[in-house]
Protein backbone atom coordinates (compact mmCIF):
# COMPACT_ATOMS: atom_id res chain seq x y z
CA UNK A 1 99.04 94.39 135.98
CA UNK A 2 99.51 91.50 137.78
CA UNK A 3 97.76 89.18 140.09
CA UNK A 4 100.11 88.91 142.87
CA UNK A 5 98.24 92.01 144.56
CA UNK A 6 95.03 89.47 145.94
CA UNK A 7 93.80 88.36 142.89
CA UNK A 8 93.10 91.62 140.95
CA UNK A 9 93.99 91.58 137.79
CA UNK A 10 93.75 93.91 134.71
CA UNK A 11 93.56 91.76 131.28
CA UNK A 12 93.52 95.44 129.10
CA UNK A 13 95.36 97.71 131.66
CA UNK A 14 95.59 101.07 129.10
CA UNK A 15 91.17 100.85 128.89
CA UNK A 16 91.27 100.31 132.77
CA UNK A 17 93.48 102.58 133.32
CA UNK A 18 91.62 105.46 130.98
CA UNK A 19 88.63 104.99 133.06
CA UNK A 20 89.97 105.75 135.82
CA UNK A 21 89.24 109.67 137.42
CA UNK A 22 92.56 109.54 139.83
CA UNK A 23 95.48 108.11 140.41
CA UNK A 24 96.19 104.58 139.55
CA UNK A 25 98.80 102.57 141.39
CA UNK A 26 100.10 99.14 140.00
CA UNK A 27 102.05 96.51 141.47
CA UNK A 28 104.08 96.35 138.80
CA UNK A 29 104.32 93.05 137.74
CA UNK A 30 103.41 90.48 134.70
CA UNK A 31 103.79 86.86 136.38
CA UNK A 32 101.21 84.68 134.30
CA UNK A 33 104.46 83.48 132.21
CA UNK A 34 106.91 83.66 134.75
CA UNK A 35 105.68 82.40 137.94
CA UNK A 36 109.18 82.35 139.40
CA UNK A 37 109.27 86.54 138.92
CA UNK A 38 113.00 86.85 137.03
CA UNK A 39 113.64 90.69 136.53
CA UNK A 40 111.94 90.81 133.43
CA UNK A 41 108.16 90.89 135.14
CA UNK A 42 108.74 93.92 136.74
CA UNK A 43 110.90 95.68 134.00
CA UNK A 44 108.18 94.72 131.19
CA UNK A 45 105.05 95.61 133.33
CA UNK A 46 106.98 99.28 134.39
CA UNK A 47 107.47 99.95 130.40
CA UNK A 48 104.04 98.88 129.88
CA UNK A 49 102.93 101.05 132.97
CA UNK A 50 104.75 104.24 131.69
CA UNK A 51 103.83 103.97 127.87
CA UNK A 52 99.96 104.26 129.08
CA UNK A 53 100.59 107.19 131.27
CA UNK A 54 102.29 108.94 128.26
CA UNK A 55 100.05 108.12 125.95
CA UNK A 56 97.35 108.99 128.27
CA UNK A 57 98.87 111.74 130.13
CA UNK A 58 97.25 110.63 133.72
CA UNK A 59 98.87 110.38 137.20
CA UNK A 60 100.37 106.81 137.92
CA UNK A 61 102.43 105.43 140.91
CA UNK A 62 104.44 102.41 140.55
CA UNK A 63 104.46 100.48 144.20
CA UNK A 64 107.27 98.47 144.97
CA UNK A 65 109.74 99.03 142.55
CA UNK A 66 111.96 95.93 143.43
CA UNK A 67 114.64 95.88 140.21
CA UNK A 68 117.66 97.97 139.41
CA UNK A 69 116.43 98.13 135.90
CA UNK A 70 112.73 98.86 136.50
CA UNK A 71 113.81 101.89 138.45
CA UNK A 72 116.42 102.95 135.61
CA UNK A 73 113.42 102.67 133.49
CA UNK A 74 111.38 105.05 135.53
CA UNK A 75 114.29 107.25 136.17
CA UNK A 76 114.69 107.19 132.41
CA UNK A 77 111.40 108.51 131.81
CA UNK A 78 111.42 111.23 133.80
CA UNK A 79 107.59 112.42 133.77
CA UNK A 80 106.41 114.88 136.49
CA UNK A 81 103.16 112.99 137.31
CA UNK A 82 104.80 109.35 137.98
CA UNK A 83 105.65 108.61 141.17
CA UNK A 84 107.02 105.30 142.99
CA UNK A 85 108.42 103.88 146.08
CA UNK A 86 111.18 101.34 146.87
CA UNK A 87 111.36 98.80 149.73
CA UNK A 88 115.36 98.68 150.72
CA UNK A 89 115.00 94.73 151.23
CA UNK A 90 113.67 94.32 147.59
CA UNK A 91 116.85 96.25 146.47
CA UNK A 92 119.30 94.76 148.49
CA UNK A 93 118.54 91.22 150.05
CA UNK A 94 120.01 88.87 147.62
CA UNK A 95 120.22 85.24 146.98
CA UNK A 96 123.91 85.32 147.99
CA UNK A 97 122.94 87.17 151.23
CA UNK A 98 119.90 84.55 152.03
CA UNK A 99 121.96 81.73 151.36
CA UNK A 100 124.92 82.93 154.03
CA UNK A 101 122.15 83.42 156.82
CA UNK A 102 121.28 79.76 155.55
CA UNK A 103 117.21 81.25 154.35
């Protein structure tokens, strides 16, 4: 996942992920293309996330979840051995609202 999270970074996340004995948790994010972090990131690196823990069938939690679509994906999903969190700022602060408190 990505390297936002201090510099660790996972260049083959499904064989890192397959060695691991417990839960993983990702900040779920691919940013090496898209430094600015549009929606996408987060949405690709959550389908990526969940496709290894179905294939693999291993406990995963998704920190952060900070897009309407990457939780729909999640939600979508549905698998009894995901979990995640949300962060009400990364949900609902918004360009319009930063720009009115004049961020």
């Amino acid at each position: 996942m990505g390297s936002s999270t201090g510099g660790i970074y996972s260049k083959n996340f499904e064989e890192d992920y397959g060695c691991a004995n417990k839960r993983v948790s990702v900040h779920a994010e691919l940013i090496q293309k898209y430094p600015e972090r549009p929606n996408i990131v987060e949405v690709t690196a959550i389908e990526k996330s969940l496709n290894a823990s179905k294939k693999l069938k291993k406990s995963l939690h998704i920190c952060h979840v900070s897009t309407k679509d990457g939780l729909k994906r999640i939600l979508e999903e549905s698998l009894p051995w995901i979990s995640f969190e949300i962060i009400p700022h990364h949900l609902f602060l918004t360009r319009r609202i930063l720009r009115k408190i004049h961020f």
